[in-house]
C-alpha atoms as a PDB file:
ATOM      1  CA  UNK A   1       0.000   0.000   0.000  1.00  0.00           C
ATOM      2  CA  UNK A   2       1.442   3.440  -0.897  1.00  0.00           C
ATOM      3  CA  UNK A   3       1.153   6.512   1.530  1.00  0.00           C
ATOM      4  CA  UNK A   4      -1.478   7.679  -0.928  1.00  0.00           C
ATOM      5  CA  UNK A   5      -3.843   4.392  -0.073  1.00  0.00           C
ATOM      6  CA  UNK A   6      -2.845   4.282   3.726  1.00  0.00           C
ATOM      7  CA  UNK A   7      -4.412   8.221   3.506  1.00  0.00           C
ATOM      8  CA  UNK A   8      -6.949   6.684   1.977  1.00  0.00           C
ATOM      9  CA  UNK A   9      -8.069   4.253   4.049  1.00  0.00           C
ATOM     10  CA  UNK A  10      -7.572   6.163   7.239  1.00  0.00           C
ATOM     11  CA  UNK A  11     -10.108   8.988   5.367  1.00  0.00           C
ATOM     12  CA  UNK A  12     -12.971   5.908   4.093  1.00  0.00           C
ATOM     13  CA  UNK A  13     -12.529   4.490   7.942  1.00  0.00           C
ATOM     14  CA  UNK A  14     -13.416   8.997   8.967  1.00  0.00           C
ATOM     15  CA  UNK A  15      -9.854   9.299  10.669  1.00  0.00           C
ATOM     16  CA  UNK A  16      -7.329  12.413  10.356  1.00  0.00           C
ATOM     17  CA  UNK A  17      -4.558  10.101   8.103  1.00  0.00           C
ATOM     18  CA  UNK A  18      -1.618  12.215   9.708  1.00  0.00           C
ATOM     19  CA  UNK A  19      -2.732  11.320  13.242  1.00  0.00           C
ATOM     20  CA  UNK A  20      -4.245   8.135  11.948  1.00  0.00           C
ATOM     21  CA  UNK A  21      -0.736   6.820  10.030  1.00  0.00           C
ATOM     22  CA  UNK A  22       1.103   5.996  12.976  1.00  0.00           C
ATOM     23  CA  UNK A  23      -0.999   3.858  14.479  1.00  0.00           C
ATOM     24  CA  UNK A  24      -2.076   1.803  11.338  1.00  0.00           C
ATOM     25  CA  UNK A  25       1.783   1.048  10.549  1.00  0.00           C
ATOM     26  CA  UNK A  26       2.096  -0.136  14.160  1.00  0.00           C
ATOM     27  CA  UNK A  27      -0.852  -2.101  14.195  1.00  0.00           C
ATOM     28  CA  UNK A  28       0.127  -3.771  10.570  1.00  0.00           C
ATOM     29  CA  UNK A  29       3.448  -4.639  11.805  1.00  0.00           C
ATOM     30  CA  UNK A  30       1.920  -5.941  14.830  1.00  0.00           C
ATOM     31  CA  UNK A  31       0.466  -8.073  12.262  1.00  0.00           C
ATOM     32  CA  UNK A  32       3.454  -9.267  10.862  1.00  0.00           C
ATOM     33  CA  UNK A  33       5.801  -8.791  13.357  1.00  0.00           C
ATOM     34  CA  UNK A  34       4.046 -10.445  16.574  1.00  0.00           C
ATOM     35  CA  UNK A  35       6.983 -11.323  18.589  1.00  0.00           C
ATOM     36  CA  UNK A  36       7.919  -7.639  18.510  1.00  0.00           C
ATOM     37  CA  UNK A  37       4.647  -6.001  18.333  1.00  0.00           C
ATOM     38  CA  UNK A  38       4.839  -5.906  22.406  1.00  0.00           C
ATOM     39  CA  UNK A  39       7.531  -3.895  22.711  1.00  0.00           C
ATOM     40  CA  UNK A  40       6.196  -0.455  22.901  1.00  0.00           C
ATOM     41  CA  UNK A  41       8.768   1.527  23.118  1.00  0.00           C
ATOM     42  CA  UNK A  42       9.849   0.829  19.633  1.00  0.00           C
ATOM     43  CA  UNK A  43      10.466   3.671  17.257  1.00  0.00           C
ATOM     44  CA  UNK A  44       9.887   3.521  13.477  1.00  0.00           C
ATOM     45  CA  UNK A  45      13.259   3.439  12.837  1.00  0.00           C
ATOM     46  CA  UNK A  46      13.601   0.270  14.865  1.00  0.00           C
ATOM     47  CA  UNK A  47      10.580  -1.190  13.669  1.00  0.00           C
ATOM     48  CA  UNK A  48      11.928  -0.342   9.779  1.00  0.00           C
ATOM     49  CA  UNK A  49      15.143  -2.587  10.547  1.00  0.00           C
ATOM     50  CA  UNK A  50      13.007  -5.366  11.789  1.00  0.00           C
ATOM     51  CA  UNK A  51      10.935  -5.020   8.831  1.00  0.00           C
ATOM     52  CA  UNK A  52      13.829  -5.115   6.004  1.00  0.00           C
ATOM     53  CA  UNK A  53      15.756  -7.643   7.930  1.00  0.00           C
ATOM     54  CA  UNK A  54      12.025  -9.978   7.765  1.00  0.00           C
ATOM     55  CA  UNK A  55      11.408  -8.517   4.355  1.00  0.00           C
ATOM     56  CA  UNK A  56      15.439  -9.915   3.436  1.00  0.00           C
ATOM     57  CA  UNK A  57      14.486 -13.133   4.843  1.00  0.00           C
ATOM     58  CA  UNK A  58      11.082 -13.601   2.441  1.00  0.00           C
ATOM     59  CA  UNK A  59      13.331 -12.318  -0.363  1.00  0.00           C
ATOM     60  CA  UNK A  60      15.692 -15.208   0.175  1.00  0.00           C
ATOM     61  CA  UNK A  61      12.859 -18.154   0.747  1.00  0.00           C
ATOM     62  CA  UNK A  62      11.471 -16.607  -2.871  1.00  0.00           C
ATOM     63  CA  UNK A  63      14.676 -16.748  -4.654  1.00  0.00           C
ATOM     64  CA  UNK A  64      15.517 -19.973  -3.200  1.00  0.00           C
ATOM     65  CA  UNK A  65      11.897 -21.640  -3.965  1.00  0.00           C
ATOM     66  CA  UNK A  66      11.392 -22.236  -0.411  1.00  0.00           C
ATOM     67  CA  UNK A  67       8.077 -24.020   0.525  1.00  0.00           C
ATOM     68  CA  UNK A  68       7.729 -21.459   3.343  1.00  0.00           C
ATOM     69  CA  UNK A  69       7.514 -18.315   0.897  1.00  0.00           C
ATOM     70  CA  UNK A  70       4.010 -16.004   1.268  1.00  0.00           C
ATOM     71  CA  UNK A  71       3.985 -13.861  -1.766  1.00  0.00           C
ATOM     72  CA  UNK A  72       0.903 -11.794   0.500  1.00  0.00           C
ATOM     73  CA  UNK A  73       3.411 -11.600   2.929  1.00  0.00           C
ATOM     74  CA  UNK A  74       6.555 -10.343   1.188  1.00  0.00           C
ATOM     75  CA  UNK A  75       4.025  -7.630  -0.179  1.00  0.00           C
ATOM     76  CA  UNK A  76       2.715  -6.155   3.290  1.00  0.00           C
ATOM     77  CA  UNK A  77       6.088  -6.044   4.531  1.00  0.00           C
ATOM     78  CA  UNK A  78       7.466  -4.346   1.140  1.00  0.00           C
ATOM     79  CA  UNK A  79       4.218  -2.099   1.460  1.00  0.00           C
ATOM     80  CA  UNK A  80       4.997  -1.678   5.327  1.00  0.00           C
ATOM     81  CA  UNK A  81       8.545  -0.834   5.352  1.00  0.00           C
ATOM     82  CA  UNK A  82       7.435   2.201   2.428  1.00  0.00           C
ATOM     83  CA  UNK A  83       4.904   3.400   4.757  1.00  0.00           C
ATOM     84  CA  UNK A  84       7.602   3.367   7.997  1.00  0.00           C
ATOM     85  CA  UNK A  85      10.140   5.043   5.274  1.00  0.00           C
ATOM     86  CA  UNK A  86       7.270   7.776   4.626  1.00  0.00           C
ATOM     87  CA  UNK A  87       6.406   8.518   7.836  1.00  0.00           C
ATOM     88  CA  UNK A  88      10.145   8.926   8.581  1.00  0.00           C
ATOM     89  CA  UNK A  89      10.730  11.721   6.069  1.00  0.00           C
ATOM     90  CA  UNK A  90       7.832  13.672   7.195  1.00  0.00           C
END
């Protein structure tokens, strides 16, 4: 999901998208992070190296045909770690 659709969705759900963001990236990596989804205390830029070093992980099962690869799951984290990388930069 680009920025643009996380606004998006935060507007359809009637939520201000720049309060709104924050919380929807932590509750989607929550999602797909659930062993570190209680700590916190973790900032984005924390949470953005957990998410490339997962996201290098799926990358690997891919390339190596792994029975273990999620295609729906190396695209949330690709579409997570852009949204953490976003809402770094503003």
């Amino acid at each position: 999901m680009t920025t643009d659709h996380w606004d998006q969705l935060l507007q359809n759900a009637g939520l201000d998208a720049r309060e709104a963001r924050p919380i929807a990236i932590r509750a989607q990596f929550g999602k797909l992070c659930p062993s570190y989804a209680r700590n916190i205390d973790m900032t984005n830029e924390q949470m953005l190296t957990l998410v490339e070093a997962y996201l290098a992980t799926e990358r690997s099962l891919s390339e190596n045909g792994h029975w273990a690869y999620d295609l729906n799951r190396h695209l949330a984290l690709a579409e997570l770690r852009d949204a953490l990388k976003a809402e770094l930069v503003s």
